[in-house]
N, C-alpha and C. Protein backbone atom coordinates (compact mmCIF):
# COMPACT_ATOMS: atom_id res chain seq x y z
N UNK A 1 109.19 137.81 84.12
CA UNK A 1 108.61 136.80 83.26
C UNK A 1 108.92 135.42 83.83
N UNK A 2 107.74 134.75 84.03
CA UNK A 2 108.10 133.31 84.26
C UNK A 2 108.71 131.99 83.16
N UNK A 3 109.28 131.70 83.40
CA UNK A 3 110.03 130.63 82.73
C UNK A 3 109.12 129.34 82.65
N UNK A 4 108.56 129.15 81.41
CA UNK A 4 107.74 127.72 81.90
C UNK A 4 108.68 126.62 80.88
N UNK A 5 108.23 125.75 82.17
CA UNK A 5 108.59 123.91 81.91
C UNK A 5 108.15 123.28 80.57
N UNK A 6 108.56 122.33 79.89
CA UNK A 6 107.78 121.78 79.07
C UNK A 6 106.84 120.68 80.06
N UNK A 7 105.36 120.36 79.59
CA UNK A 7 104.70 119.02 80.29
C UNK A 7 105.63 117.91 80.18
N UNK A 8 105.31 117.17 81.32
CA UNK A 8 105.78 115.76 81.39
C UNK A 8 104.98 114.98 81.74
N UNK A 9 104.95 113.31 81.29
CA UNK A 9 104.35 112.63 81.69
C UNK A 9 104.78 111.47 82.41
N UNK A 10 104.92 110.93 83.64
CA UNK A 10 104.99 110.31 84.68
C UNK A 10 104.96 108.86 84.75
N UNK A 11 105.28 107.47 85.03
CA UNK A 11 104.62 106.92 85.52
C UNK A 11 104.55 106.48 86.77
N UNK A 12 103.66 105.89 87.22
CA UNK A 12 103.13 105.70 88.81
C UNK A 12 103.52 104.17 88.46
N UNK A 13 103.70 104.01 90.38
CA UNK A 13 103.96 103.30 90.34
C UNK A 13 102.90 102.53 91.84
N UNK A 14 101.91 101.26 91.63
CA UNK A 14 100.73 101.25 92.87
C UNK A 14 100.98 100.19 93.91
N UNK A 15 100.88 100.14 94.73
CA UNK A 15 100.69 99.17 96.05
C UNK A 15 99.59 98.91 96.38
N UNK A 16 99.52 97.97 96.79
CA UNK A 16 98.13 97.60 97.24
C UNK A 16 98.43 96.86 98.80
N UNK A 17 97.58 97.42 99.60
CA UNK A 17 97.25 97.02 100.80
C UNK A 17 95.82 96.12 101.28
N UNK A 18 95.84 95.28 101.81
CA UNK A 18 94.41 94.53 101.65
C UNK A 18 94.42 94.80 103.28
N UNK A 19 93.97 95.55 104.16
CA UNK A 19 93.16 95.25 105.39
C UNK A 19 91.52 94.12 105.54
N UNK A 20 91.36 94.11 106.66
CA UNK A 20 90.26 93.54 107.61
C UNK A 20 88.86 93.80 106.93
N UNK A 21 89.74 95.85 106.34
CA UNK A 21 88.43 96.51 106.34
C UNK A 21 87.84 97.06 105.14
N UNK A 22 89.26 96.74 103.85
CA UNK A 22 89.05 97.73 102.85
C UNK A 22 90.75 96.80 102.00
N UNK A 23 89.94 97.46 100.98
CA UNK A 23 91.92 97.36 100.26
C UNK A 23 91.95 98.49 99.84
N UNK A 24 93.12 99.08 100.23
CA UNK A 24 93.47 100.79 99.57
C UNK A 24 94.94 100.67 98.26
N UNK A 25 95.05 101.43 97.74
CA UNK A 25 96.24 101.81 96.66
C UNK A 25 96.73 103.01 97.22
N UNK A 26 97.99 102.58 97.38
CA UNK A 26 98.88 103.71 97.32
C UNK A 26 99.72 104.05 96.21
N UNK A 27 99.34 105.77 95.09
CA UNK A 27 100.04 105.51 94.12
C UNK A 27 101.28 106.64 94.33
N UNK A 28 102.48 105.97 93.56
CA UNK A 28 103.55 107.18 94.03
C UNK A 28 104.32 107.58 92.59
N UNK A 29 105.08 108.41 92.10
CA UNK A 29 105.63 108.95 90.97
C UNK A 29 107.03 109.52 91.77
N UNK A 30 107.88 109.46 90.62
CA UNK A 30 109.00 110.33 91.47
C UNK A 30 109.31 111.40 90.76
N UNK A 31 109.15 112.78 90.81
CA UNK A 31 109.45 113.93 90.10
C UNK A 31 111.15 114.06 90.16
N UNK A 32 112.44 114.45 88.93
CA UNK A 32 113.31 114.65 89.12
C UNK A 32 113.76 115.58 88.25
N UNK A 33 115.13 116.09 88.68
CA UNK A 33 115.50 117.27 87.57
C UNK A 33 114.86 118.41 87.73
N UNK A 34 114.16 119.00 88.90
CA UNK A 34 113.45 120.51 89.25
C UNK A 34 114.47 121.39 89.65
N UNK A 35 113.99 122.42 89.31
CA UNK A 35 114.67 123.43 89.25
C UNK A 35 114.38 124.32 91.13
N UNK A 36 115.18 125.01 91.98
CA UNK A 36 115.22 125.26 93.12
C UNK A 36 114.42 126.77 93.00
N UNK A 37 113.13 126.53 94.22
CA UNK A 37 112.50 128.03 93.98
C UNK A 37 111.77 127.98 93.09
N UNK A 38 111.39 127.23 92.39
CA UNK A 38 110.89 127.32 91.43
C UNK A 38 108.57 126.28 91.43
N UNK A 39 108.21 127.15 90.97
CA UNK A 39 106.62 126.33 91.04
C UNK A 39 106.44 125.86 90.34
N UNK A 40 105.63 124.48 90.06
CA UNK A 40 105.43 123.34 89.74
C UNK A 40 103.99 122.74 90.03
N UNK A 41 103.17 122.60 88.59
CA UNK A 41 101.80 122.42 88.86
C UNK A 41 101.65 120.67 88.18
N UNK A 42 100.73 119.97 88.98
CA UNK A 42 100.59 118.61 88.20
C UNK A 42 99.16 118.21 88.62
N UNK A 43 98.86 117.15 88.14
CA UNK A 43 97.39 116.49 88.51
C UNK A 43 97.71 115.04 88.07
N UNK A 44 96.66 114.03 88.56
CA UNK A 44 97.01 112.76 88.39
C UNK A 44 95.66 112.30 87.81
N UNK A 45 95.48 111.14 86.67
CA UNK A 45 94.97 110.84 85.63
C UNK A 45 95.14 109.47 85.17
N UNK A 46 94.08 108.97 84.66
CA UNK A 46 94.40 107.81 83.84
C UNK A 46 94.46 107.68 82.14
N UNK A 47 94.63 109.05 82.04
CA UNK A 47 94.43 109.40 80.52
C UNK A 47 92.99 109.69 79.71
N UNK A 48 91.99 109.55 80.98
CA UNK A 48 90.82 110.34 80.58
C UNK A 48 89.84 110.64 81.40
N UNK A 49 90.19 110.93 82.72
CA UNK A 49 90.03 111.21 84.06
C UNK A 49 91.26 112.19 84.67
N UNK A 50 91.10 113.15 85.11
CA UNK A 50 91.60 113.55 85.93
C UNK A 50 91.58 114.76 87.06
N UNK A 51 92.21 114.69 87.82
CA UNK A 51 92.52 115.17 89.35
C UNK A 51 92.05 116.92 88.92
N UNK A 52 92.02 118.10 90.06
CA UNK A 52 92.26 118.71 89.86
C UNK A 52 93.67 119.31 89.72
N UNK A 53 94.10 120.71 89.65
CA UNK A 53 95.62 120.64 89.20
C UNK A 53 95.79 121.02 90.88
N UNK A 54 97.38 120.51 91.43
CA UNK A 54 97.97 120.69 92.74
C UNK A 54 99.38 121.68 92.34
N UNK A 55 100.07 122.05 93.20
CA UNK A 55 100.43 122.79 93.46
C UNK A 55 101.73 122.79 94.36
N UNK A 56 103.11 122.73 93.59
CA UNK A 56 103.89 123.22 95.16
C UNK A 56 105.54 123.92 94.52
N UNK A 57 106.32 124.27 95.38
CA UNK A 57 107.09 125.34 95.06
C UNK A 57 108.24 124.27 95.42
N UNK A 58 109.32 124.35 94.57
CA UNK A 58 110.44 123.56 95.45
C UNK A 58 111.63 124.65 96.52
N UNK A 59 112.44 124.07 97.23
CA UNK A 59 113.08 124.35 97.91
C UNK A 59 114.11 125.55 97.48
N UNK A 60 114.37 126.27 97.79
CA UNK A 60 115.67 127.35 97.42
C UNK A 60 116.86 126.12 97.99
N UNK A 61 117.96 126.93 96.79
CA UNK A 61 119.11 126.08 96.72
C UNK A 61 120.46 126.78 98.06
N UNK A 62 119.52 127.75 98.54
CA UNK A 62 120.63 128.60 100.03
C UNK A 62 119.76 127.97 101.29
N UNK A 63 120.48 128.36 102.49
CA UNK A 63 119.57 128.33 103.55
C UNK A 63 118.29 129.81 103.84
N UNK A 64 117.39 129.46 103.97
CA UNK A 64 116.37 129.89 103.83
C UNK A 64 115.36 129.85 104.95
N UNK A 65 114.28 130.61 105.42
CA UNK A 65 113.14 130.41 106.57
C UNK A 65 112.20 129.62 105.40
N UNK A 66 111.60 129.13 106.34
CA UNK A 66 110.33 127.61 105.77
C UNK A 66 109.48 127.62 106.50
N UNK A 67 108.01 127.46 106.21
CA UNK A 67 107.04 127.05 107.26
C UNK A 67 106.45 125.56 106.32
N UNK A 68 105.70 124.98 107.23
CA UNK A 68 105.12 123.59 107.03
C UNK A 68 103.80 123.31 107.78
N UNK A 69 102.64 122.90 107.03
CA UNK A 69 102.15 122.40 108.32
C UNK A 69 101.71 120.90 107.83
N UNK A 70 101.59 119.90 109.22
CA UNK A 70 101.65 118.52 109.23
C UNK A 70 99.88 118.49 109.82
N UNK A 71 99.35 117.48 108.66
CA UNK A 71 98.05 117.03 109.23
C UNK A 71 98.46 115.41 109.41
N UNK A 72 98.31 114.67 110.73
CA UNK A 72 98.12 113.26 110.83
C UNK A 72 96.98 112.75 111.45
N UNK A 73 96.70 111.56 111.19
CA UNK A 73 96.14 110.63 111.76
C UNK A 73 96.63 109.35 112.34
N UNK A 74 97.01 109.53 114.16
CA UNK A 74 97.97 108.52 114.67
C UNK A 74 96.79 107.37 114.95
N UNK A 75 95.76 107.34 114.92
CA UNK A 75 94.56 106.67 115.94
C UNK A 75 95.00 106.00 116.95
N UNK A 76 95.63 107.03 117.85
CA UNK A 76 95.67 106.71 119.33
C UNK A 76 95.12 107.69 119.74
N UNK A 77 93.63 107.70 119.98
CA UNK A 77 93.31 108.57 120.84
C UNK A 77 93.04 109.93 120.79
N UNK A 78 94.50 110.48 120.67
CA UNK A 78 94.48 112.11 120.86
C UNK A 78 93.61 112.71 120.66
């Protein structure tokens, strides 16, 4: 049986960047108090809009095997 969380609600916190080309927002939240091993579903919203739901598992509290994968964009080239 899974153990569920009560909901929480967040706040963000935004930056704003003004380029050449665009101004973008970067918004960030800080999740705390999770439990290890454990999954964790959220979505982001303005209270009558929102995201679909995301998805991620936190860390085991032993040493453990992990995989990751990294998507970037350096724009040099490569």
């Amino acid at each position: 049986m899974t153990r569920q969380e009560p909901q929480r609600q967040l706040p963000a916190a935004t930056t704003t960047l003004a380029t050449d080309l665009n101004t973008a927002h970067l918004h960030t939240a800080e999740f705390s108090g999770l439990v290890p091993d454990t999954l964790y579903a959220y979505r982001v919203g303005d209270g009558a809009n929102w995201s679909e739901w995301c998805h991620f598992r936190t860390a085991k509290d032993v040493p453990a095997p992990f995989t990751f994968l990294y998507f970037g964009d350096a724009q040099n080239d490569i």
